[in-house]
PDB file of N, CA and C in Angstrom:
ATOM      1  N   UNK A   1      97.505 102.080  94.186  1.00  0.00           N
ATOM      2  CA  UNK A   1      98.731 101.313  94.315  1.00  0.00           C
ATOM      3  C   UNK A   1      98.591 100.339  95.474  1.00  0.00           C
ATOM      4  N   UNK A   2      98.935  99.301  95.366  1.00  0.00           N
ATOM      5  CA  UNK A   2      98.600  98.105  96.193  1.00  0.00           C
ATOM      6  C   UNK A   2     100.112  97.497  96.743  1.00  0.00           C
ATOM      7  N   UNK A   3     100.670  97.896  98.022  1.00  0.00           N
ATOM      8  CA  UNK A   3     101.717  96.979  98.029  1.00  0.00           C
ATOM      9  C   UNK A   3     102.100  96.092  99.594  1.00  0.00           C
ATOM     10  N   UNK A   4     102.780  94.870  99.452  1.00  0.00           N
ATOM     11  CA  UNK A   4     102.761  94.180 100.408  1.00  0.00           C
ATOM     12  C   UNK A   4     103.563  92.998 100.670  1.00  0.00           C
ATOM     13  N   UNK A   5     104.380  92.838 101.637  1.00  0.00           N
ATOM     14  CA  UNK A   5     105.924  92.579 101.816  1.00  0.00           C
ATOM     15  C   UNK A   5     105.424  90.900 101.902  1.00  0.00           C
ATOM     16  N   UNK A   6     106.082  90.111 101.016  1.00  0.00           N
ATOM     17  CA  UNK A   6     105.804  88.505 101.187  1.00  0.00           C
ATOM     18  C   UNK A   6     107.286  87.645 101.624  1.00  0.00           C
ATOM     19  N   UNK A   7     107.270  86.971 102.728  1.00  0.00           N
ATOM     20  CA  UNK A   7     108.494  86.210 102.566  1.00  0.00           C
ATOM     21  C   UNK A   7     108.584  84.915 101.072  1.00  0.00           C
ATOM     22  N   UNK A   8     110.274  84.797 101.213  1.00  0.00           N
ATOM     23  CA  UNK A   8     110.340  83.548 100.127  1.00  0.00           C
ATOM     24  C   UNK A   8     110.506  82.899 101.052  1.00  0.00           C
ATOM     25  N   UNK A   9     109.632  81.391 100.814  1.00  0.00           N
ATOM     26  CA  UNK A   9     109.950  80.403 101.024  1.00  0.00           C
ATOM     27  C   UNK A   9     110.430  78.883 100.798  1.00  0.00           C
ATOM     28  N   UNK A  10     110.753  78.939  99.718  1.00  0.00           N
ATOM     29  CA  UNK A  10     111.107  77.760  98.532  1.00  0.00           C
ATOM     30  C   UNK A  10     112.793  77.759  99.213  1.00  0.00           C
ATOM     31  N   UNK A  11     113.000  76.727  99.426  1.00  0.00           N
ATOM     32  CA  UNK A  11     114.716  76.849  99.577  1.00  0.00           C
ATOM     33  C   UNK A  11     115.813  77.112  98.427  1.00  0.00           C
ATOM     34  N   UNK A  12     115.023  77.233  97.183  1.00  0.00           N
ATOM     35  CA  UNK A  12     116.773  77.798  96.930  1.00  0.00           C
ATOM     36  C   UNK A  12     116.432  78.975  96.657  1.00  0.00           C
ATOM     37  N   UNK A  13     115.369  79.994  97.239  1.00  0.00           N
ATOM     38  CA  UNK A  13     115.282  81.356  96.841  1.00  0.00           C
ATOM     39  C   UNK A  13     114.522  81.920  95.643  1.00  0.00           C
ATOM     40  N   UNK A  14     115.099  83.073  95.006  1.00  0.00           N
ATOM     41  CA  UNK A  14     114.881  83.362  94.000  1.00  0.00           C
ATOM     42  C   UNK A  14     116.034  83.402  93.236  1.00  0.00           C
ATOM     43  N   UNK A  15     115.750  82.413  92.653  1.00  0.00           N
ATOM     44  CA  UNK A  15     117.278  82.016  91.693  1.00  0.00           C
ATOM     45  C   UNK A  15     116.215  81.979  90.473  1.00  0.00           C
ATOM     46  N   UNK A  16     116.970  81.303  89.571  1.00  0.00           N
ATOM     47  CA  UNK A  16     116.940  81.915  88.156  1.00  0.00           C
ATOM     48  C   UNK A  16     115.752  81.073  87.633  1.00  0.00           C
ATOM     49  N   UNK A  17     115.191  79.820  87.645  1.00  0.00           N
ATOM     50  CA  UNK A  17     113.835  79.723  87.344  1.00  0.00           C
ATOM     51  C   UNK A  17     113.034  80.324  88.412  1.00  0.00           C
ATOM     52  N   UNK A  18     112.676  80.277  89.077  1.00  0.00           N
ATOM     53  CA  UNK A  18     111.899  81.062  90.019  1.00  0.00           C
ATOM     54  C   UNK A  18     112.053  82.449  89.625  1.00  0.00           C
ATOM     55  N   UNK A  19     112.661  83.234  89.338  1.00  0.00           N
ATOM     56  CA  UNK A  19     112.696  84.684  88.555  1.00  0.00           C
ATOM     57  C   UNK A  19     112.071  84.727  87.109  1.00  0.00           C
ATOM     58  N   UNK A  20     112.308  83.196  86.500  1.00  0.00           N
ATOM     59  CA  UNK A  20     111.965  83.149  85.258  1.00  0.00           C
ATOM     60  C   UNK A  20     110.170  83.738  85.552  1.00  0.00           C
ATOM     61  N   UNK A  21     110.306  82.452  86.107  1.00  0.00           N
ATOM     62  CA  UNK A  21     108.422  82.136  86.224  1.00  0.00           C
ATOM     63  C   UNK A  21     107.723  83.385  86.651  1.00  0.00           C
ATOM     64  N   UNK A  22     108.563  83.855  87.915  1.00  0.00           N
ATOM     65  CA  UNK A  22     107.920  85.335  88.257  1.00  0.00           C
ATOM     66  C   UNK A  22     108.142  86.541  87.315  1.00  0.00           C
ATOM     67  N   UNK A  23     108.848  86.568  86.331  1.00  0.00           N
ATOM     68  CA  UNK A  23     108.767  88.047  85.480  1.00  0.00           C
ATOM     69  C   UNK A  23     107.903  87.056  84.341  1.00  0.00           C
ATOM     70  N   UNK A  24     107.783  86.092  84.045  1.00  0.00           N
ATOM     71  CA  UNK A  24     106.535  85.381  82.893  1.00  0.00           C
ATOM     72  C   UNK A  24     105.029  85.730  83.372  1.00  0.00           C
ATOM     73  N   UNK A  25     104.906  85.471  84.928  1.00  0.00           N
ATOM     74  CA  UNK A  25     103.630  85.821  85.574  1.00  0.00           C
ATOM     75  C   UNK A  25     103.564  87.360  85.529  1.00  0.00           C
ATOM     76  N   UNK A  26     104.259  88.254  85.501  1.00  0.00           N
ATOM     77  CA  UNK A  26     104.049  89.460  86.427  1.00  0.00           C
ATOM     78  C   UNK A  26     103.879  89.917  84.556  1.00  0.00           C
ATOM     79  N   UNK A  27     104.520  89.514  83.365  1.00  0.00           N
ATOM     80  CA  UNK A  27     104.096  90.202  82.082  1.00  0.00           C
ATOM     81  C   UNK A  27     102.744  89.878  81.356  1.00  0.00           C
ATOM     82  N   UNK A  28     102.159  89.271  82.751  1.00  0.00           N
ATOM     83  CA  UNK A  28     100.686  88.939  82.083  1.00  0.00           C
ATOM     84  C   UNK A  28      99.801  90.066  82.448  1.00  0.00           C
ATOM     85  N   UNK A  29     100.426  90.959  82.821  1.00  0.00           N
ATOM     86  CA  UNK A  29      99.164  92.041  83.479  1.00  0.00           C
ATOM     87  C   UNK A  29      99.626  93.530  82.665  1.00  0.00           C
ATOM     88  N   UNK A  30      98.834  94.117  82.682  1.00  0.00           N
ATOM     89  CA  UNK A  30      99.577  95.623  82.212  1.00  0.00           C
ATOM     90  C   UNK A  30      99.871  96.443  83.741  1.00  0.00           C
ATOM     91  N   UNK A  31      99.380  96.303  84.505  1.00  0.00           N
ATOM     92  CA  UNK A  31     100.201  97.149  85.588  1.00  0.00           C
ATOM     93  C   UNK A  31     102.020  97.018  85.557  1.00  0.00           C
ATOM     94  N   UNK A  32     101.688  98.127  86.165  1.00  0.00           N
ATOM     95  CA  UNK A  32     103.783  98.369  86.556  1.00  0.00           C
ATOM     96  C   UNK A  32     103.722  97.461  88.056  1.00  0.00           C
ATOM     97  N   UNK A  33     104.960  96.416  88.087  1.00  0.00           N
ATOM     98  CA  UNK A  33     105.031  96.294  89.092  1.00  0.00           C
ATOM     99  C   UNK A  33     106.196  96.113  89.064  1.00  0.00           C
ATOM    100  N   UNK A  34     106.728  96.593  90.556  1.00  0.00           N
ATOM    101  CA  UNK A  34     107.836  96.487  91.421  1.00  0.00           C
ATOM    102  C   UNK A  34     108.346  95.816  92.450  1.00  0.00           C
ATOM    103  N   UNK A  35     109.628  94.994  92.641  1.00  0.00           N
ATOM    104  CA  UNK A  35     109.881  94.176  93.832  1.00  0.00           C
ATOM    105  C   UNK A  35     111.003  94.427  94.296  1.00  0.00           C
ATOM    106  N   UNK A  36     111.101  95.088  95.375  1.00  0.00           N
ATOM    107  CA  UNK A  36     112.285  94.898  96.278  1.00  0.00           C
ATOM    108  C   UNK A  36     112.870  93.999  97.337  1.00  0.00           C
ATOM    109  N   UNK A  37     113.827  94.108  97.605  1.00  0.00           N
ATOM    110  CA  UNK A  37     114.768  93.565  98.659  1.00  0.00           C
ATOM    111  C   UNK A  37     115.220  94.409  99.420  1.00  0.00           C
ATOM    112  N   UNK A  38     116.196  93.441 100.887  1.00  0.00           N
ATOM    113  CA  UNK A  38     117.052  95.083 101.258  1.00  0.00           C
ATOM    114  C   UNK A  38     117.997  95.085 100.619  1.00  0.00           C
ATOM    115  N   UNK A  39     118.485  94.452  99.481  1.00  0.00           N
ATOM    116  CA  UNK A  39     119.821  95.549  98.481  1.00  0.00           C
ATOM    117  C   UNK A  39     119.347  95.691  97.646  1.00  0.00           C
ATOM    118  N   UNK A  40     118.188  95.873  96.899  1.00  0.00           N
ATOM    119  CA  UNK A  40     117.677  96.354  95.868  1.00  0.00           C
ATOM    120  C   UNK A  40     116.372  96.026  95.068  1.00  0.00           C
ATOM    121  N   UNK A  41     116.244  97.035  94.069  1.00  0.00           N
ATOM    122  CA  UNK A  41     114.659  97.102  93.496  1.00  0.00           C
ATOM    123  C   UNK A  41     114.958  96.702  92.206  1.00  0.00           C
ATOM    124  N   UNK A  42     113.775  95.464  91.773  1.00  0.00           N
ATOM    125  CA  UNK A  42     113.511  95.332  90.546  1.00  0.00           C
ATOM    126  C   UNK A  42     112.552  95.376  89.721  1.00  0.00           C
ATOM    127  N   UNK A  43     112.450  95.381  88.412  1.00  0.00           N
ATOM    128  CA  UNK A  43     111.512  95.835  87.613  1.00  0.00           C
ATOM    129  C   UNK A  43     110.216  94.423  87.955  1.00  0.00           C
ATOM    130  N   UNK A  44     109.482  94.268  88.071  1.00  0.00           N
ATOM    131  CA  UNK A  44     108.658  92.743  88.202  1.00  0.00           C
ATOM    132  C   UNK A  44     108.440  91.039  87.128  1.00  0.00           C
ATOM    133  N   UNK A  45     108.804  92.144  85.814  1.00  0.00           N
ATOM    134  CA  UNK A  45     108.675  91.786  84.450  1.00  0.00           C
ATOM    135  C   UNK A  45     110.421  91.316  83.906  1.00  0.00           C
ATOM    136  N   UNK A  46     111.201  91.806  84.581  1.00  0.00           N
ATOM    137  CA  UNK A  46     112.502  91.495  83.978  1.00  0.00           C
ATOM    138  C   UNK A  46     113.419  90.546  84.838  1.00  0.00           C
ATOM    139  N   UNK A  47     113.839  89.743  84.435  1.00  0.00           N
ATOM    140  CA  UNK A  47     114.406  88.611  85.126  1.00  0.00           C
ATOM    141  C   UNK A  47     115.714  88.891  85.381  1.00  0.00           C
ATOM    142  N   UNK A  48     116.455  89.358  85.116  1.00  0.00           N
ATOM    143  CA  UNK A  48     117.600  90.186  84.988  1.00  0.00           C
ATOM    144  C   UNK A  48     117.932  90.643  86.190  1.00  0.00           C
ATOM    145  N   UNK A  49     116.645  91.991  86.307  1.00  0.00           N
ATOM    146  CA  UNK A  49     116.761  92.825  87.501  1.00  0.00           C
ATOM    147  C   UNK A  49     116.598  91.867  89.043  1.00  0.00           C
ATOM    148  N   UNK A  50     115.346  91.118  88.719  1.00  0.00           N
ATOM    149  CA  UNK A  50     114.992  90.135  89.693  1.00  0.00           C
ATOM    150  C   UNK A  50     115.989  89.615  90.449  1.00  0.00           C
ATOM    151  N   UNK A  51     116.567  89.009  89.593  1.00  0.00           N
ATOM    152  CA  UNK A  51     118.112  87.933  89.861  1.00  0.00           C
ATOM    153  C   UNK A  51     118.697  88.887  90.520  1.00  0.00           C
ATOM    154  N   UNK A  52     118.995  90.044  90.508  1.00  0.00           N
ATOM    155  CA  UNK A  52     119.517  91.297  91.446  1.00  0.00           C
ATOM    156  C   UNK A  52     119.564  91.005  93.232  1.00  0.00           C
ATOM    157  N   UNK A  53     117.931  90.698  93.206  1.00  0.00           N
ATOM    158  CA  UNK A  53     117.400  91.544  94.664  1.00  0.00           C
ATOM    159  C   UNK A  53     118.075  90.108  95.363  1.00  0.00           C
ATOM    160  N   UNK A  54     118.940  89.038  94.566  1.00  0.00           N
ATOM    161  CA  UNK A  54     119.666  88.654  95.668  1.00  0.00           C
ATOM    162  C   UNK A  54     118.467  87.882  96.853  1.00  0.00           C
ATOM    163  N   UNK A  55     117.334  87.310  96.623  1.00  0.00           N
ATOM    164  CA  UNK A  55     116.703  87.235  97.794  1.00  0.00           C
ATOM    165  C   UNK A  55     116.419  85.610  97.752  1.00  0.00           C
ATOM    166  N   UNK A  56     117.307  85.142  99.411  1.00  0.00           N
ATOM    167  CA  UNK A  56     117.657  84.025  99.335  1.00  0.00           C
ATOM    168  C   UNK A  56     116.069  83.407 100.142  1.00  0.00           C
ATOM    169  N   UNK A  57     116.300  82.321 101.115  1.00  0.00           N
ATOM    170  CA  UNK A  57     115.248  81.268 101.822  1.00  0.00           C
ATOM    171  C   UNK A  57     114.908  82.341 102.621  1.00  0.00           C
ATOM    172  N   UNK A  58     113.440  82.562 103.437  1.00  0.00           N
ATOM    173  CA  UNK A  58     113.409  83.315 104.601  1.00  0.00           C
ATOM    174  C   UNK A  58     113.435  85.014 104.512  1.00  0.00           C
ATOM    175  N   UNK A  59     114.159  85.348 103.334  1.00  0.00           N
ATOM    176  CA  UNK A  59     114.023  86.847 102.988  1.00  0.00           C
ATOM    177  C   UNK A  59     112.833  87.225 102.990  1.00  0.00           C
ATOM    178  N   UNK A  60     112.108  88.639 103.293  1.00  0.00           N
ATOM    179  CA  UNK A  60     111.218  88.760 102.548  1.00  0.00           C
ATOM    180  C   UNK A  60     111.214  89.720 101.239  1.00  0.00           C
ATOM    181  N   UNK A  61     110.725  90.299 100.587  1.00  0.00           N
ATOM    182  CA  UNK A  61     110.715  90.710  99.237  1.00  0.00           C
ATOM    183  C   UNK A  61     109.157  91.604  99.408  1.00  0.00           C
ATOM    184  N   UNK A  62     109.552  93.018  99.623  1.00  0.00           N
ATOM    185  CA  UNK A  62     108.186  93.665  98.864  1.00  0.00           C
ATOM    186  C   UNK A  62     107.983  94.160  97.423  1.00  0.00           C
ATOM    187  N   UNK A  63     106.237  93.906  97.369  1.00  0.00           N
ATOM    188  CA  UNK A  63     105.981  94.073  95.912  1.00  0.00           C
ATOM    189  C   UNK A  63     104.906  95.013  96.274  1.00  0.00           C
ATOM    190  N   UNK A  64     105.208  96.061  95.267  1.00  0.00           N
ATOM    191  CA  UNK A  64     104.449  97.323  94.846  1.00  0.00           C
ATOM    192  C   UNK A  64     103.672  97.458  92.955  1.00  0.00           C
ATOM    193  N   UNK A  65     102.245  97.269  93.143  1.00  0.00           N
ATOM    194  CA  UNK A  65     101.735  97.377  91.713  1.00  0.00           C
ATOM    195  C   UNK A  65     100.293  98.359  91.917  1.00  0.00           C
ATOM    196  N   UNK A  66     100.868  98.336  90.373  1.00  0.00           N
ATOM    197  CA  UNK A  66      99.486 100.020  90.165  1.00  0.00           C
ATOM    198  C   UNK A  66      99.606 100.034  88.837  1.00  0.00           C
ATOM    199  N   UNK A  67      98.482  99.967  88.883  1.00  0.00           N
ATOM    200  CA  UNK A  67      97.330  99.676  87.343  1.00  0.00           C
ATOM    201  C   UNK A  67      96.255  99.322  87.600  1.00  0.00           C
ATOM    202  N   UNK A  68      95.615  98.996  86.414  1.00  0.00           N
ATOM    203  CA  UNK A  68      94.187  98.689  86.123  1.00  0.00           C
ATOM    204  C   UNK A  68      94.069  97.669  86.908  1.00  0.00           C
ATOM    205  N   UNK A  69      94.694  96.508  86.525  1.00  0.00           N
ATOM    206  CA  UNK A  69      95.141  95.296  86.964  1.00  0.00           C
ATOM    207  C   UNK A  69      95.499  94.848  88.257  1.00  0.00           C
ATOM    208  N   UNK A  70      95.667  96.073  88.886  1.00  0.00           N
ATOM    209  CA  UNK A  70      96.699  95.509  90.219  1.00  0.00           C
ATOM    210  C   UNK A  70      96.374  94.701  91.412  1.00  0.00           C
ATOM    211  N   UNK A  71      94.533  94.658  91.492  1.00  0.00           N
ATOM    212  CA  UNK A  71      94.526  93.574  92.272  1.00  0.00           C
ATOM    213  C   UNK A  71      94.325  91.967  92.378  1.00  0.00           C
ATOM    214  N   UNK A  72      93.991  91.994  90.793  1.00  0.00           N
ATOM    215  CA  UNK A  72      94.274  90.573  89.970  1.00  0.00           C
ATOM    216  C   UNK A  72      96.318  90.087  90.360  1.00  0.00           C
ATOM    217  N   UNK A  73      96.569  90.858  89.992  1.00  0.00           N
ATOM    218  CA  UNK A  73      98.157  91.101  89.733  1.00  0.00           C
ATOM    219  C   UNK A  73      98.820  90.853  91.171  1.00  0.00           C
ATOM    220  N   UNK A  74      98.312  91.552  92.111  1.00  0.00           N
ATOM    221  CA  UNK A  74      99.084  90.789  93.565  1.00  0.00           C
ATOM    222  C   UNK A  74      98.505  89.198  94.058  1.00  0.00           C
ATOM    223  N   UNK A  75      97.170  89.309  93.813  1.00  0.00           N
ATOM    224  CA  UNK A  75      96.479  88.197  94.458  1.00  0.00           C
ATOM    225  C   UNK A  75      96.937  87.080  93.788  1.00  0.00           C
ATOM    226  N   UNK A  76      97.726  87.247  91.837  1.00  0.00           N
ATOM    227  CA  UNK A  76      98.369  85.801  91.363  1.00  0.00           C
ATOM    228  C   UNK A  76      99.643  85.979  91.538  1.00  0.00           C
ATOM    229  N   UNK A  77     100.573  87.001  92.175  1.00  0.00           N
ATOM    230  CA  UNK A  77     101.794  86.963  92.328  1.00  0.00           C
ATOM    231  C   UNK A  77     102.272  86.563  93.940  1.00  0.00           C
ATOM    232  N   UNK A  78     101.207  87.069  94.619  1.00  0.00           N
ATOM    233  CA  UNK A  78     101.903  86.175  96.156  1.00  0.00           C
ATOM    234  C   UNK A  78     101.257  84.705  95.871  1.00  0.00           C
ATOM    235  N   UNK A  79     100.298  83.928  95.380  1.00  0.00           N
ATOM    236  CA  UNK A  79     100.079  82.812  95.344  1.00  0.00           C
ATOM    237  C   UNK A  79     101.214  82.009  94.889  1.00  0.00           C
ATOM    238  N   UNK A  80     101.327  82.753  93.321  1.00  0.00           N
ATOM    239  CA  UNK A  80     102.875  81.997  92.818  1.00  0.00           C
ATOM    240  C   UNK A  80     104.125  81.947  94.457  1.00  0.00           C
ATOM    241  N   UNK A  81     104.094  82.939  94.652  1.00  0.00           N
ATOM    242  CA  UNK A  81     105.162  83.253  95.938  1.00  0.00           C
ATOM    243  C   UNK A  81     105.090  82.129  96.692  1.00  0.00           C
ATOM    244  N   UNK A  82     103.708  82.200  97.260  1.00  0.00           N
ATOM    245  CA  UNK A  82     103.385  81.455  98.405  1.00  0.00           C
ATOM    246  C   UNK A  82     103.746  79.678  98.194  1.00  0.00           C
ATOM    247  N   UNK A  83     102.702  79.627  96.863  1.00  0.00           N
ATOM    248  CA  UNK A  83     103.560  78.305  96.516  1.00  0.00           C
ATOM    249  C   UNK A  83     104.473  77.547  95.899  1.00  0.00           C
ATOM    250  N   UNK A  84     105.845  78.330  96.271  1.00  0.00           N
ATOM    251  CA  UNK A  84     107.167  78.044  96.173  1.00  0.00           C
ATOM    252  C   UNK A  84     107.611  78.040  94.396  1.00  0.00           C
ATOM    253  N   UNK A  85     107.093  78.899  93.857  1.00  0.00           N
ATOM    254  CA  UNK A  85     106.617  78.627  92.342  1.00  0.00           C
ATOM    255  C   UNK A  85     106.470  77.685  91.439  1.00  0.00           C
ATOM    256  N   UNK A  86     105.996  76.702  92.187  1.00  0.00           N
ATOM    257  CA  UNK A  86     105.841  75.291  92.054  1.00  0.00           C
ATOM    258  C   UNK A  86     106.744  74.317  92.356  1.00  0.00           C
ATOM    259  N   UNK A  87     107.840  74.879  92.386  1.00  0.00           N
ATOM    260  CA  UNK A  87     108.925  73.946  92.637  1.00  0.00           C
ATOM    261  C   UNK A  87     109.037  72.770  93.876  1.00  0.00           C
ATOM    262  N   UNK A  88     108.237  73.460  94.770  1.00  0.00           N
ATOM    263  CA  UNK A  88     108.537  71.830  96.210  1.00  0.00           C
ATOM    264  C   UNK A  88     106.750  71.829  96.222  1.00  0.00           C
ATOM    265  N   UNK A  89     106.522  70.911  97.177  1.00  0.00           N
ATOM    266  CA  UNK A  89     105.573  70.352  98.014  1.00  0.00           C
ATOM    267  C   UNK A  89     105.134  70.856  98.876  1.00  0.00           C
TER     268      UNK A  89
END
């Protein structure tokens, strides 16, 4: 199990394309993965739950994955993270 706390940094958060894109990325892997906030945990794959953790500019957000997959699976999910999921510059 591989896990490790990333801030958001895109200004409008994780709002609803940015959740899109991240449960589209995270259903490319067969590992289970998990992302929390401090008010809550979501499934990695469901956009739904995502939209939950509430996690605005500056938050950070840990992600927990375990599978076959899982170190393919963090190394393309904090990149997406890192770069604002494409959305800015």
């Amino acid at each position: 199990m591989l896990n490790k706390s990333v801030p958001i940094t895109n200004r409008r958060g994780l709002h609803a394309r940015s959740a899109s894109v991240l449960a589209k990325t995270s259903s490319k892997f067969k590992s289970e993965i998990g992302i929390s906030s401090s008010s809550a945990k979501a499934n990695g794959k469901n956009i739904m739950s995502l939209l939950l953790l509430q996690a605005s500019f500056d938050s950070n957000i840990n992600i927990q994955i375990s599978g076959e997959d899982e170190a393919q699976a963090m190394e393309t999910i904090v990149a997406l993270i890192k770069n604002k999921f494409g959305e800015e510059e």
